[in-house]
C-alpha atoms as a PDB file:
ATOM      1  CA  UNK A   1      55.278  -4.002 -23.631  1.00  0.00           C
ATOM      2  CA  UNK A   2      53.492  -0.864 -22.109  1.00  0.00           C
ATOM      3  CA  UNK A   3      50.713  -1.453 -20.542  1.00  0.00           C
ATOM      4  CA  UNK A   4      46.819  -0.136 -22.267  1.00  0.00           C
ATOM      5  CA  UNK A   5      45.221   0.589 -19.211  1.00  0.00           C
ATOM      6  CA  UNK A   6      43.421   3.619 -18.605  1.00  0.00           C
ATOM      7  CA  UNK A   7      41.964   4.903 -15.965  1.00  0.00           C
ATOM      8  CA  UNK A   8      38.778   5.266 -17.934  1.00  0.00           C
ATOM      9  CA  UNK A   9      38.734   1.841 -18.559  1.00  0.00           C
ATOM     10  CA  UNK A  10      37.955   1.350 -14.419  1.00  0.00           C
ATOM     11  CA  UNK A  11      36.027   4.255 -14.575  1.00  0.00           C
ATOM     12  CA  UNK A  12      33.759   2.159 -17.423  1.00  0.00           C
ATOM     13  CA  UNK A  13      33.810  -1.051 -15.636  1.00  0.00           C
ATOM     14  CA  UNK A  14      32.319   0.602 -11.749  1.00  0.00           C
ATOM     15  CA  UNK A  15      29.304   2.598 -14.035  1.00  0.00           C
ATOM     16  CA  UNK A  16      28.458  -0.532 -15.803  1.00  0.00           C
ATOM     17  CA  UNK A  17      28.237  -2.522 -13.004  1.00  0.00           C
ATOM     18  CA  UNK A  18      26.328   0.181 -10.932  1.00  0.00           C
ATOM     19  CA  UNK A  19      23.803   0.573 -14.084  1.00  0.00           C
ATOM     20  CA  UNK A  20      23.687  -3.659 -13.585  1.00  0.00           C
ATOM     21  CA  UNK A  21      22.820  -3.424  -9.776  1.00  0.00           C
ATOM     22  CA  UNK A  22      20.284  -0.859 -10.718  1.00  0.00           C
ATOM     23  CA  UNK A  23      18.287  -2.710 -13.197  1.00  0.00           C
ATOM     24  CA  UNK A  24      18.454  -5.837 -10.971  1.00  0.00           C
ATOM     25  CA  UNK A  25      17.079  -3.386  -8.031  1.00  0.00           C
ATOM     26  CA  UNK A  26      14.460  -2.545 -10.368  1.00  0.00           C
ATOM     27  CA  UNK A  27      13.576  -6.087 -11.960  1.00  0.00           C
ATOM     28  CA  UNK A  28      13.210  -6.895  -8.000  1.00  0.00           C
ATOM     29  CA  UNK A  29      10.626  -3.884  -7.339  1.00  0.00           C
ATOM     30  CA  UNK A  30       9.104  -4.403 -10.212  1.00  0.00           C
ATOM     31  CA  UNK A  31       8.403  -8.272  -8.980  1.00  0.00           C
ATOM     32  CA  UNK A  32       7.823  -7.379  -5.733  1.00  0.00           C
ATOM     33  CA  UNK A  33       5.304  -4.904  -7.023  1.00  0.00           C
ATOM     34  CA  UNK A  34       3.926  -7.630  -9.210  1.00  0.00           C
ATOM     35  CA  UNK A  35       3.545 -10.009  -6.354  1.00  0.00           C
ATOM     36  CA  UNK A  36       1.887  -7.508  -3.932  1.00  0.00           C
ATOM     37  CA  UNK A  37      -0.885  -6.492  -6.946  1.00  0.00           C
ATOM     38  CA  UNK A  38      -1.598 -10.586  -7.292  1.00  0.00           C
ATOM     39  CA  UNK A  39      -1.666 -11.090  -3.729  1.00  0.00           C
ATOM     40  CA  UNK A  40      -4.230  -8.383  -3.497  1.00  0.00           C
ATOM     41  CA  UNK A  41      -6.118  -9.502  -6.283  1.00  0.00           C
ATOM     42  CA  UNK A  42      -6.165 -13.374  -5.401  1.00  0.00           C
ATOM     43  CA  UNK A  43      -7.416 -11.989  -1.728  1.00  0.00           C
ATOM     44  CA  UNK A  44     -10.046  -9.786  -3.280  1.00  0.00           C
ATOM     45  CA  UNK A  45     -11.481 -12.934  -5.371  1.00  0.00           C
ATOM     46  CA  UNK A  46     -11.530 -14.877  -2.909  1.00  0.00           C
ATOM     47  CA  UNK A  47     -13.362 -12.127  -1.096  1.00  0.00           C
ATOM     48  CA  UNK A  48     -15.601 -12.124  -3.657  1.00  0.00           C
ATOM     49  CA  UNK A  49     -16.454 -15.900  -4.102  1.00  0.00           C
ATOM     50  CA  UNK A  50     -16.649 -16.353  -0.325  1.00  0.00           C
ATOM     51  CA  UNK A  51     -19.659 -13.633  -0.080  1.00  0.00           C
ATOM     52  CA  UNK A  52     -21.325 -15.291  -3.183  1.00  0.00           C
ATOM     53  CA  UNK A  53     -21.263 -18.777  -2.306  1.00  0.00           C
ATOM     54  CA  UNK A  54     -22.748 -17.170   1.297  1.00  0.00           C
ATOM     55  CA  UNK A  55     -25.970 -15.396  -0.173  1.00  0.00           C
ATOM     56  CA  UNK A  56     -26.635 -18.216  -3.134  1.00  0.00           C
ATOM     57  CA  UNK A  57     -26.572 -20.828  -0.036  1.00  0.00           C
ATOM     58  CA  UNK A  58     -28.571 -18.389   1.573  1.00  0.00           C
ATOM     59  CA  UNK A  59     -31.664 -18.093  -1.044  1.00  0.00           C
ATOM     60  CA  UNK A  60     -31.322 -21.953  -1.805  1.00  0.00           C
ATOM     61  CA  UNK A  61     -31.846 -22.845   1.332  1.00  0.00           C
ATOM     62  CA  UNK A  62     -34.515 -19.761   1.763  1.00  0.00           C
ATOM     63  CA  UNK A  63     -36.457 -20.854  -1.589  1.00  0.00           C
ATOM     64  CA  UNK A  64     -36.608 -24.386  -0.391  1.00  0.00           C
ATOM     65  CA  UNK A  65     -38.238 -23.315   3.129  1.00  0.00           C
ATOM     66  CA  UNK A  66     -40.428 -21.456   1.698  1.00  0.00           C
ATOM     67  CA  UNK A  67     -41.487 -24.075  -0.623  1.00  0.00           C
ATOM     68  CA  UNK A  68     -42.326 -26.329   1.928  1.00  0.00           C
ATOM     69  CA  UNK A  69     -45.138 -24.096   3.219  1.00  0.00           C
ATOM     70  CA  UNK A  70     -45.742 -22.760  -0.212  1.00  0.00           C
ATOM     71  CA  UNK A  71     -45.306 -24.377  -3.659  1.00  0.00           C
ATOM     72  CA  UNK A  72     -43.089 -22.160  -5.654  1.00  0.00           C
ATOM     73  CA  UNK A  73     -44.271 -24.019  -9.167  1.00  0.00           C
ATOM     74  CA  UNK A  74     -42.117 -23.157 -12.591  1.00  0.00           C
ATOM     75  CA  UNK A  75     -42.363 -19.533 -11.710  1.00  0.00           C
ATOM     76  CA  UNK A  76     -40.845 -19.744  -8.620  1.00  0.00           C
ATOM     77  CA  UNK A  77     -37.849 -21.809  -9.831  1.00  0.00           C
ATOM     78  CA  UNK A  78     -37.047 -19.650 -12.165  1.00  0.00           C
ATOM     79  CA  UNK A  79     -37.449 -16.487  -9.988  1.00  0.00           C
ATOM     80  CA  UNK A  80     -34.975 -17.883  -7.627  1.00  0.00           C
ATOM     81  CA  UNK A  81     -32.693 -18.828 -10.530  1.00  0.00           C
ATOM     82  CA  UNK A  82     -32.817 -15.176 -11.959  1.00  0.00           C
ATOM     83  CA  UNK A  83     -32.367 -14.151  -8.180  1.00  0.00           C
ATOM     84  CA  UNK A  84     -29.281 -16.650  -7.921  1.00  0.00           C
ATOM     85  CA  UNK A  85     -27.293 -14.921 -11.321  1.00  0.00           C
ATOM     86  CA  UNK A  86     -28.614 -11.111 -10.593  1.00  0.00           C
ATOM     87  CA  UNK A  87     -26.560 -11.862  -6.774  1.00  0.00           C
ATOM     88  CA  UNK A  88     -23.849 -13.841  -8.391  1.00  0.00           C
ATOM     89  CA  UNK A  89     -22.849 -10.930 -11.319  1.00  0.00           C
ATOM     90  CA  UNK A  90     -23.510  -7.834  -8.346  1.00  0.00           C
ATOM     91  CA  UNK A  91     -21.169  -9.846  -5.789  1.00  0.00           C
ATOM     92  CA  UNK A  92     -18.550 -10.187  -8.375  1.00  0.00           C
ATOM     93  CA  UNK A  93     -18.411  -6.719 -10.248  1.00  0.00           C
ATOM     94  CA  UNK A  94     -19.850  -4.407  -7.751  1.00  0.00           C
ATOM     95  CA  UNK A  95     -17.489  -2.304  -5.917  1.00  0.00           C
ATOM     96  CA  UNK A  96     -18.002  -3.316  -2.398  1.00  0.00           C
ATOM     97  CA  UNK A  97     -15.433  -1.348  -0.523  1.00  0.00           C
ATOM     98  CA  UNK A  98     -15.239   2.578  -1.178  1.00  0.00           C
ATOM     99  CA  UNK A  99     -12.421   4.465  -2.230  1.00  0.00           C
ATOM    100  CA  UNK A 100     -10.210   5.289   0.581  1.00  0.00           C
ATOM    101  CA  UNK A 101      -9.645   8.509   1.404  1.00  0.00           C
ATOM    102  CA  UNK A 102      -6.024  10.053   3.009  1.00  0.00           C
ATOM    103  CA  UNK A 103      -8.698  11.899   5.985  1.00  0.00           C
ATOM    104  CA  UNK A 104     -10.028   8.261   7.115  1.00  0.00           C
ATOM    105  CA  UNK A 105      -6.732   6.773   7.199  1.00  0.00           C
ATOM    106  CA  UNK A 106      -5.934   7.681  11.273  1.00  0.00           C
ATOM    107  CA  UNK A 107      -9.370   6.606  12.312  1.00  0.00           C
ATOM    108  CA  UNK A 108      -8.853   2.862  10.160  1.00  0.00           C
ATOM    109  CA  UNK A 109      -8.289  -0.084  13.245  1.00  0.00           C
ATOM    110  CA  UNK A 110      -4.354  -0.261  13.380  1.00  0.00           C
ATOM    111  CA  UNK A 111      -4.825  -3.932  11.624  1.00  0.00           C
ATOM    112  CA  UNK A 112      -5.940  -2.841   8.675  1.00  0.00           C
ATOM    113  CA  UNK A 113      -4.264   0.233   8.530  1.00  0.00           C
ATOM    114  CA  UNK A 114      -1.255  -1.072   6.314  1.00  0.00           C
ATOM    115  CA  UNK A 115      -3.675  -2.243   3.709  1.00  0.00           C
ATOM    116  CA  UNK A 116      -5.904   0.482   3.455  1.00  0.00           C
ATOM    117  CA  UNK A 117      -3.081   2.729   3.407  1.00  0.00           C
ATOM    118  CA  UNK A 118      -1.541   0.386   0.441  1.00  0.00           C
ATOM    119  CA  UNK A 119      -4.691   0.839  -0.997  1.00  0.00           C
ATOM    120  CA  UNK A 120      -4.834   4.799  -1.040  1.00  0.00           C
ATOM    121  CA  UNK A 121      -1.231   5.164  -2.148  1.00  0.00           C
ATOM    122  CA  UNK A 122      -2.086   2.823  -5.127  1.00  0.00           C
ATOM    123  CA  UNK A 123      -4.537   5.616  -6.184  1.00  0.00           C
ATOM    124  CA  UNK A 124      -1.911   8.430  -5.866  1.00  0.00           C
ATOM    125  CA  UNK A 125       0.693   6.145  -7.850  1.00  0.00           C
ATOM    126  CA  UNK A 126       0.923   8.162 -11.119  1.00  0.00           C
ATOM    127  CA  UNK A 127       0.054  11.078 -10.022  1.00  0.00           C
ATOM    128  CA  UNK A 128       4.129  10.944  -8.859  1.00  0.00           C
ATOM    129  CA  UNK A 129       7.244  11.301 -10.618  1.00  0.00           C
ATOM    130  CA  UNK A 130       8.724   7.890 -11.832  1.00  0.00           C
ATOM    131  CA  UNK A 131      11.611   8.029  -8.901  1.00  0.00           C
ATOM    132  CA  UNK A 132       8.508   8.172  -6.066  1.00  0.00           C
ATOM    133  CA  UNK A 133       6.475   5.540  -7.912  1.00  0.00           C
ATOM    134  CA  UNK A 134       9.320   3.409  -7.500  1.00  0.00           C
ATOM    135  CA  UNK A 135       9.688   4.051  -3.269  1.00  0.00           C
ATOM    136  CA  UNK A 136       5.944   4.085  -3.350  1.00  0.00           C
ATOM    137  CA  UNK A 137       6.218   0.693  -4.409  1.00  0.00           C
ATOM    138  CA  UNK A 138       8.767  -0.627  -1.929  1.00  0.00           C
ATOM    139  CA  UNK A 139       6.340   0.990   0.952  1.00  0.00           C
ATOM    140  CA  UNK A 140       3.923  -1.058  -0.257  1.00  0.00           C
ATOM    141  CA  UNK A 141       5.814  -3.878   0.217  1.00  0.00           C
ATOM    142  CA  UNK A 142       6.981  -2.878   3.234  1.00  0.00           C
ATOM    143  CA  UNK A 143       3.420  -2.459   4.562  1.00  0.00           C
ATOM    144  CA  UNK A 144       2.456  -5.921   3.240  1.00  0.00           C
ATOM    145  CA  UNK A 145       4.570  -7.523   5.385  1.00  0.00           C
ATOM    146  CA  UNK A 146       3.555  -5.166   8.171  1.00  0.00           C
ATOM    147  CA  UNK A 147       0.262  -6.055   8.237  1.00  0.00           C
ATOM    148  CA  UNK A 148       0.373  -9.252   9.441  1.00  0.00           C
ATOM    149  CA  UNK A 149       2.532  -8.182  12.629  1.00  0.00           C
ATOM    150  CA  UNK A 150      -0.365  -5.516  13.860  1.00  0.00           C
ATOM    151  CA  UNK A 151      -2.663  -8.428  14.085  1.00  0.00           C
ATOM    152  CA  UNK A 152      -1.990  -8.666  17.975  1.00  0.00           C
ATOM    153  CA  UNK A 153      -0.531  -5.269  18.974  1.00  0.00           C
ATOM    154  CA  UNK A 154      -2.866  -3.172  21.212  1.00  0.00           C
ATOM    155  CA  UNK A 155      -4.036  -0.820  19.857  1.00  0.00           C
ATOM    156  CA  UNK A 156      -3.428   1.021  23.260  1.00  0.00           C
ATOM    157  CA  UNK A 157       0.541   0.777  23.208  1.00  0.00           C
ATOM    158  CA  UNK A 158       2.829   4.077  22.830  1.00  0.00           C
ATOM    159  CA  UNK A 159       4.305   1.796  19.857  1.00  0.00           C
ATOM    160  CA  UNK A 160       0.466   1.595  18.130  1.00  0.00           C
ATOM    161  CA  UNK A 161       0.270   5.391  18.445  1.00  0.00           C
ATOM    162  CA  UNK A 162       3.516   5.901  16.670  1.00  0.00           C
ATOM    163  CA  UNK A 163       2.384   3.375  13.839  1.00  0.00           C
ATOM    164  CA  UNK A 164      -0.609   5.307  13.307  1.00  0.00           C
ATOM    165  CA  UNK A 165       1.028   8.850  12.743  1.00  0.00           C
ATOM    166  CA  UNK A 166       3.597   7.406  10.813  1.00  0.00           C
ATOM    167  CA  UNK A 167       1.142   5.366   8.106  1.00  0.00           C
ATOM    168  CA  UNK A 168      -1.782   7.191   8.912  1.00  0.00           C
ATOM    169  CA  UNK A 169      -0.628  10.814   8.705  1.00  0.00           C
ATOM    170  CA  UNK A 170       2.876  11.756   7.716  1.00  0.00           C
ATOM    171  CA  UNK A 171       3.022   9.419   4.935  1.00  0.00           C
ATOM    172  CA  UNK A 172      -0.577  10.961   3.934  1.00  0.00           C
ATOM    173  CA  UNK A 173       0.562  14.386   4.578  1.00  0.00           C
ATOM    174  CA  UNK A 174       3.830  14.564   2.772  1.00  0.00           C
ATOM    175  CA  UNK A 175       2.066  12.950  -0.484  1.00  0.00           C
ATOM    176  CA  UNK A 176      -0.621  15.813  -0.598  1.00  0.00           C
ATOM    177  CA  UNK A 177       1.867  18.606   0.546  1.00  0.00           C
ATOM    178  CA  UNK A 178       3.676  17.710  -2.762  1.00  0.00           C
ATOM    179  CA  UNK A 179       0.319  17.673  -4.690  1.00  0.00           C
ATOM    180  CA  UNK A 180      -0.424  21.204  -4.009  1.00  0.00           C
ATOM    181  CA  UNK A 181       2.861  22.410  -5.629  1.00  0.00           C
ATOM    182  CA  UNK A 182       2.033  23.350  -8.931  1.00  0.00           C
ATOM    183  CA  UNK A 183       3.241  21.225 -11.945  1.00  0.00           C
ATOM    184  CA  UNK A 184       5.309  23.305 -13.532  1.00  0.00           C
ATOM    185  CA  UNK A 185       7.751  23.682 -10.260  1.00  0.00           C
ATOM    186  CA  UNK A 186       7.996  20.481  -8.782  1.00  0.00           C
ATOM    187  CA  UNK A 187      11.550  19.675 -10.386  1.00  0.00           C
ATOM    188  CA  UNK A 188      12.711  23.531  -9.769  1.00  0.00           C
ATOM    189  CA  UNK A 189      15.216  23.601  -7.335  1.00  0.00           C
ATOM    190  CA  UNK A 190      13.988  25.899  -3.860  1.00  0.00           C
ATOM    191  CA  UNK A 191      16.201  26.025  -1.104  1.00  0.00           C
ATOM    192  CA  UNK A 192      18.697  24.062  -2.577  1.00  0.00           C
ATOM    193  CA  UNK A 193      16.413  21.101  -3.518  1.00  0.00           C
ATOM    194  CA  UNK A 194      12.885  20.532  -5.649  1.00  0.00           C
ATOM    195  CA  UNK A 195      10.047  19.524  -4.569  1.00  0.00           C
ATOM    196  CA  UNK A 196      10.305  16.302  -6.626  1.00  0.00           C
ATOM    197  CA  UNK A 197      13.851  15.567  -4.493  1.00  0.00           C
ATOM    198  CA  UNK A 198      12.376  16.512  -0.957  1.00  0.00           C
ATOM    199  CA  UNK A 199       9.635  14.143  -1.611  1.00  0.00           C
ATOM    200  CA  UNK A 200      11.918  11.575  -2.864  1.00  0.00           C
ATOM    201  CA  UNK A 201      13.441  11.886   0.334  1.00  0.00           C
ATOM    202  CA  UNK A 202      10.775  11.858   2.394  1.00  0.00           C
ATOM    203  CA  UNK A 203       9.302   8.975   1.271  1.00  0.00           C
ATOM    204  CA  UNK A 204      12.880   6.893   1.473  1.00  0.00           C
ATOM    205  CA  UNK A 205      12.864   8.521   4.988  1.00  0.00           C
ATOM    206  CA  UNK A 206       9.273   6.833   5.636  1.00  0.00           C
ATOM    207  CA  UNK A 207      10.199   3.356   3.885  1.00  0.00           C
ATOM    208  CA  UNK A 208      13.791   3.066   6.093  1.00  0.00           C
ATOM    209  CA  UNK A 209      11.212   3.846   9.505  1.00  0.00           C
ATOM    210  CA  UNK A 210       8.863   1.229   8.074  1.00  0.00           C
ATOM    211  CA  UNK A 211      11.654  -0.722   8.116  1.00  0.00           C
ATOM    212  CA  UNK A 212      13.198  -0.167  11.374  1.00  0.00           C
ATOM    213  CA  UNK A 213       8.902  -0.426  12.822  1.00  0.00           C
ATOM    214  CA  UNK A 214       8.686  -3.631  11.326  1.00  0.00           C
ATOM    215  CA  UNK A 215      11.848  -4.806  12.787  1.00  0.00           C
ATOM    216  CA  UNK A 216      11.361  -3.985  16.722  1.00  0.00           C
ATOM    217  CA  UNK A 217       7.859  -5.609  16.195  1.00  0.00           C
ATOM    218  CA  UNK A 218       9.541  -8.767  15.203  1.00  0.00           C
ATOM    219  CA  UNK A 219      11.679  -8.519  18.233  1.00  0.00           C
ATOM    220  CA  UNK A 220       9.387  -8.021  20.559  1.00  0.00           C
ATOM    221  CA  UNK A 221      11.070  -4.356  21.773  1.00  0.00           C
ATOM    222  CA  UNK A 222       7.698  -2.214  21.700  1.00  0.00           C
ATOM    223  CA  UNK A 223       9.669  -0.001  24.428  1.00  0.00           C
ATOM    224  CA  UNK A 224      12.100   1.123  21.614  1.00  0.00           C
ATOM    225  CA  UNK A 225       9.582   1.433  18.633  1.00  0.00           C
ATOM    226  CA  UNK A 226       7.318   4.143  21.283  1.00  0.00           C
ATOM    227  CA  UNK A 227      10.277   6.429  21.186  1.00  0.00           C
ATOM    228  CA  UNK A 228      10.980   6.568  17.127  1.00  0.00           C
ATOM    229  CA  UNK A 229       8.322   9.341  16.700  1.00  0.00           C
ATOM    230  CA  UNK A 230       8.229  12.743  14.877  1.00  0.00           C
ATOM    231  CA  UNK A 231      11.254  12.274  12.873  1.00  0.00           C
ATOM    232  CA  UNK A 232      10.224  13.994   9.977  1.00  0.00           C
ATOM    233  CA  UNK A 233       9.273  16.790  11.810  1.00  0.00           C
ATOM    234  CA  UNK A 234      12.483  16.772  13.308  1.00  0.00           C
ATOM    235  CA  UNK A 235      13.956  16.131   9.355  1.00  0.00           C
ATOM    236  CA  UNK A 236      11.807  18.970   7.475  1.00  0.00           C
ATOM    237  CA  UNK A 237      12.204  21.274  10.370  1.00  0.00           C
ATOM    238  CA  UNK A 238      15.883  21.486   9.397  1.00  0.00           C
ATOM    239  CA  UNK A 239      15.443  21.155   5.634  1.00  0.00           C
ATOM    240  CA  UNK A 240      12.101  23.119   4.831  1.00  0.00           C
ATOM    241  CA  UNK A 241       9.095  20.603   3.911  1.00  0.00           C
ATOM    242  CA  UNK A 242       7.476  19.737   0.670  1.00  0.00           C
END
């Protein structure tokens, strides 16, 4: 009996599982993605209740030394009670930290660069094409688990200087080099790719280094990460920028 095989049929079976592998890569960004935002949230809160619990303990225990030289009476109770909730509600809705902006980003202490820098690119997030929003989203992560490992690196070593002008300018840069093409061109193909591919690129380029940073820190091989500098000069020089 002949055989019904086609080559189709293989053909069929390789796309199918590639389109499987792809929405499993995806389901794990999107997790990943989910996990970083409640991470940064639960750290926020408990920001947030940490400063509150501070000042109330701060005007209880102010009201009460005052009252021993002074008798605060009914009034004074209840000023320090409306004190107490008009603290409380600022300390938990105000906006304590200010937007961060892509021009303070090199001058942020190398700890908290990867966070700040999280920070900012959550703010350019849909302002990019669906394809960047996704490796925007796996830098994050990447710089989430970066952050912890620049605790304890001086800020003086080569290595910390090549950090910093990766996160804290060429990632920067490359984001608002695509924002000043205009709309209506960044998917028209110039030089043999669009804008929307180059920054694609880029930013996979950036993510991979990340990587790689992230990697030599664990290892202890600072010698190594100081000479992994300017490769996207070296890449765009070649290939035309953003």
């Amino acid at each position: 009996m002949a055989s019904s095989w086609r080559p189709s049929d293989s053909v069929s079976d390789v796309d199918r599982q590639i389109a499987r592998a792809g929405e499993l890569l995806d389901r794990t960004r999107a997790e990943r993605r989910a996990l970083t935002a409640r991470r940064r949230q639960g750290t926020a809160l408990a920001k947030r209740l940490a400063l509150v619990a501070g000042a109330d303990f701060a005007i209880v225990v102010a009201a009460i030394l005052v009252g021993w030289f002074v008798p605060l009476g009914m009034g004074g109770a209840l000023l320090v009670g409306a004190l107490l909730i008009v603290v409380t509600l600022f300390l938990l809705f105000a906006t304590l930290t200010p937007a961060v902006r892509a021009e303070q980003l090199p001058a942020v202490p190398l700890k908290l660069l990867p966070s700040r820098t999280g920070e900012w690119l959550d703010t350019q997030r849909k302002l990019l094409p669906a394809p960047a929003q996704t490796l925007i989203d796996g830098i994050g992560v990447r710089l989430d688990m970066l952050s912890p490992q620049l605790a304890t690196l001086d800020e003086q070593q080569p290595a910390a200087a090549e950090l910093r002008k990766l996160i804290g300018e060429q990632l920067p840069d490359l984001l608002r080099d695509y924002a000043k093409v205009p709309a209506a061109l960044r998917s028209v193909a110039r030089n043999g790719k669009s804008p929307d591919a180059q920054l694609a690129d880029g930013l996979r380029l950036i993510d991979e280094e990340i990587g790689e940073m992230s990697e030599h820190i664990a290892q202890g091989d600072l010698d190594s990460l100081a000479t992994r500098g300017r490769f996207l000069e070296i890449k765009y020089r070649d290939e035309g920028s953003v």
